[in-house]
C-alpha atoms as a PDB file:
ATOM      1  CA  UNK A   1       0.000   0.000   0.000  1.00  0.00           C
ATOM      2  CA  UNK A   2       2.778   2.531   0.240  1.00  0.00           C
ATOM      3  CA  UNK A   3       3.023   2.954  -3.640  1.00  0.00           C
ATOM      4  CA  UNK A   4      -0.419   4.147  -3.583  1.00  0.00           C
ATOM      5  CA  UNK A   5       0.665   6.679  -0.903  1.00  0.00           C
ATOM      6  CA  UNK A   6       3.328   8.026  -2.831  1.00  0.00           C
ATOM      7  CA  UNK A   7       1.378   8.438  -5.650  1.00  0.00           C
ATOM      8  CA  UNK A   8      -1.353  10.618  -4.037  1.00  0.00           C
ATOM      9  CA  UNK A   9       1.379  14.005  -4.357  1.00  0.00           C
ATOM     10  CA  UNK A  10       1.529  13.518  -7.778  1.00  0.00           C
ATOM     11  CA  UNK A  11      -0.895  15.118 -10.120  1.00  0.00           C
ATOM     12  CA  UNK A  12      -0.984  13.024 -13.479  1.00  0.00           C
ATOM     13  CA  UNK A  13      -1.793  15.010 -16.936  1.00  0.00           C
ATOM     14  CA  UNK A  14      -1.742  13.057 -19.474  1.00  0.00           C
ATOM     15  CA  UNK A  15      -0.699   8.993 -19.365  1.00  0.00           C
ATOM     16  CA  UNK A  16      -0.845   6.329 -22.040  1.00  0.00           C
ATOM     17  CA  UNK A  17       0.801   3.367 -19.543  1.00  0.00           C
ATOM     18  CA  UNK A  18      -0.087   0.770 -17.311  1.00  0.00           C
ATOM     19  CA  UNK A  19      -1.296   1.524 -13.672  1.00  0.00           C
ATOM     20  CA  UNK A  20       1.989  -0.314 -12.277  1.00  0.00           C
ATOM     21  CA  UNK A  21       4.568   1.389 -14.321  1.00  0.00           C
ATOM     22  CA  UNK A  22       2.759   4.914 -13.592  1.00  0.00           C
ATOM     23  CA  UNK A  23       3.392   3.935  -9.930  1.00  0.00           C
ATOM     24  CA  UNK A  24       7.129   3.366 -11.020  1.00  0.00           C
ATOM     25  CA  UNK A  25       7.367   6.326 -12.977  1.00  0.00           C
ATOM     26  CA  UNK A  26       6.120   8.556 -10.142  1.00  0.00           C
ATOM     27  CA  UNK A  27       8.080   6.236  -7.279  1.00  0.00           C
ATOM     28  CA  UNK A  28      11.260   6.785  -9.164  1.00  0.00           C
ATOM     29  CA  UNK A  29      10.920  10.538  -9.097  1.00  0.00           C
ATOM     30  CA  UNK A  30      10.311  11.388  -5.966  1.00  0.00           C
ATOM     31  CA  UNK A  31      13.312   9.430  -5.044  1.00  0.00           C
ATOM     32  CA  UNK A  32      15.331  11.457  -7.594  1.00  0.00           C
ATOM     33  CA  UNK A  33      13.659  14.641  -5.858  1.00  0.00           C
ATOM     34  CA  UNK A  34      15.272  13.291  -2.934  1.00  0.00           C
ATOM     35  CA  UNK A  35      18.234  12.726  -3.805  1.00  0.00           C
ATOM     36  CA  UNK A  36      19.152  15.673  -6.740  1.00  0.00           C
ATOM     37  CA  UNK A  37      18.613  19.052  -6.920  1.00  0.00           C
ATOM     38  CA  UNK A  38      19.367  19.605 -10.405  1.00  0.00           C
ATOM     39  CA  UNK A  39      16.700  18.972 -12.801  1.00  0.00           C
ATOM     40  CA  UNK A  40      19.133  17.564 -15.421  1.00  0.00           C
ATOM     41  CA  UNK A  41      20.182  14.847 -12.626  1.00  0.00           C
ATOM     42  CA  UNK A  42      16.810  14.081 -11.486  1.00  0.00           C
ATOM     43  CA  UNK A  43      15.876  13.445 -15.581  1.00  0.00           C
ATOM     44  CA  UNK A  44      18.982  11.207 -15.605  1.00  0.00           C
ATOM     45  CA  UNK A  45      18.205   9.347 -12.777  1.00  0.00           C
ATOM     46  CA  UNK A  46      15.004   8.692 -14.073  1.00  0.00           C
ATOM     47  CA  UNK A  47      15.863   7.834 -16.927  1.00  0.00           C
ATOM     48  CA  UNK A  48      18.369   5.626 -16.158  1.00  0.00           C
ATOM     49  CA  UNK A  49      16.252   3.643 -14.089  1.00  0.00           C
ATOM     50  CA  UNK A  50      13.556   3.121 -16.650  1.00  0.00           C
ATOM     51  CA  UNK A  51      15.997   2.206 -19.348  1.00  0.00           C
ATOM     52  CA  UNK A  52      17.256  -0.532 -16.885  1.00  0.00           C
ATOM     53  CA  UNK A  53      13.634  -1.396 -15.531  1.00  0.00           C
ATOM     54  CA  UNK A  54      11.579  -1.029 -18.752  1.00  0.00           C
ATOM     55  CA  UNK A  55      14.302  -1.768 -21.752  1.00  0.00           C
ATOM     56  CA  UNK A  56      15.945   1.409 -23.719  1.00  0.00           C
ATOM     57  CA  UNK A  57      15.131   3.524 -24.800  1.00  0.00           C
ATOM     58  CA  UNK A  58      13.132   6.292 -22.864  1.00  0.00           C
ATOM     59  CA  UNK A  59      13.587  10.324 -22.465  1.00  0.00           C
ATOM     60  CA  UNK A  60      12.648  12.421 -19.526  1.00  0.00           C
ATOM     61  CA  UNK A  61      12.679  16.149 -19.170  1.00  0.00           C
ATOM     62  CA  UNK A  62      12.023  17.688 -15.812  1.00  0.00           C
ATOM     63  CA  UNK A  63      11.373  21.574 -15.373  1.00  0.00           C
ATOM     64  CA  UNK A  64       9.309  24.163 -13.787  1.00  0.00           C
ATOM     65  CA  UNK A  65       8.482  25.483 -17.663  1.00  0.00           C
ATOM     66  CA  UNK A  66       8.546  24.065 -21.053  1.00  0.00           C
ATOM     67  CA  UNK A  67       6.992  23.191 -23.982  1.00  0.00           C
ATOM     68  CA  UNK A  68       6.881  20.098 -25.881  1.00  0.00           C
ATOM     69  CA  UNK A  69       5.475  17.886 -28.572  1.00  0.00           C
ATOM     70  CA  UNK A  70       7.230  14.213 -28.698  1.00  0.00           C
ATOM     71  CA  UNK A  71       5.795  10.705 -30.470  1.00  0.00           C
ATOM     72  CA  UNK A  72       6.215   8.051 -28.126  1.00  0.00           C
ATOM     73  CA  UNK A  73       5.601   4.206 -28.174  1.00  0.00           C
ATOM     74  CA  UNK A  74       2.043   3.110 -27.205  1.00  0.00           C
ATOM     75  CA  UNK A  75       1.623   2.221 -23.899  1.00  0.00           C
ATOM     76  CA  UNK A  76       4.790   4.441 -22.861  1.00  0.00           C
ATOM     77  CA  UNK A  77       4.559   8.383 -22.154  1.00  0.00           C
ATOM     78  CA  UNK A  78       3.359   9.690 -18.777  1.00  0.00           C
ATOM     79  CA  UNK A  79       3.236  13.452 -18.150  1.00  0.00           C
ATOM     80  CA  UNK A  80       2.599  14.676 -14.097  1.00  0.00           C
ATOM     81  CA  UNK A  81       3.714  17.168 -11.513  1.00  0.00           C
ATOM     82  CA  UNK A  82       5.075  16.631  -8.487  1.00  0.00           C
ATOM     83  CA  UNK A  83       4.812  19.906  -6.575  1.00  0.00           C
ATOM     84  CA  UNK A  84       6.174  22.625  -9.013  1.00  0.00           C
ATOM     85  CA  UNK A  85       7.700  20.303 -10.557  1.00  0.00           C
ATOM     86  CA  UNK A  86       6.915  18.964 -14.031  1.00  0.00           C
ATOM     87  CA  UNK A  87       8.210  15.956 -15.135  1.00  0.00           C
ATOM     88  CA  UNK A  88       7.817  14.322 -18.860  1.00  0.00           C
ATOM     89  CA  UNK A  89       8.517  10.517 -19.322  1.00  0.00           C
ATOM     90  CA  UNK A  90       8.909   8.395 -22.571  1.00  0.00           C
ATOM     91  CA  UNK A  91       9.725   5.999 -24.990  1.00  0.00           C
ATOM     92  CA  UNK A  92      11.050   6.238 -28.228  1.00  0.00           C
ATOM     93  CA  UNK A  93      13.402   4.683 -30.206  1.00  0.00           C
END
């Protein structure tokens, strides 16, 4: 039941992904929140651990303010906040 808690500070805007790896996705960056302060090291780390997880290759941009327009593989984009905090996760490729 603790995934479920974790995921409750997390506000999800658009997903195309199963329940369980949107519970990863959103697991995995609060721990990089955590541990980073540098939104180009909490991407990495999240990245790093999906492309480990999940199979290469995915992409993740983190930021307080951006744009973007990406294809993705079905089943494999999830777009959320975590505070201020945006964070953009796919695959492609």
């Amino acid at each position: 039941m603790a995934d479920r808690k974790s995921n409750k500070n997390a506000v999800v805007k658009n997903v195309d992904m199963t329940e369980e790896m949107q519970i990863d996705a959103i697991d995995c960056a609060n721990q990089a929140l955590q541990k980073y302060n540098v939104e180009k090291d909490i991407a990495a780390h999240i990245k790093k651990e999906f492309d480990r997880k999940y199979d290469p290759t995915w992409h993740c941009v983190v930021g307080r303010n951006f744009g973007s327009y990406v294809t993705h593989e079905t089943k494999n984009f999830i777009y959320f906040y975590i505070g201020q905090v945006a964070i953009l996760l796919f695959k492609s490729g």
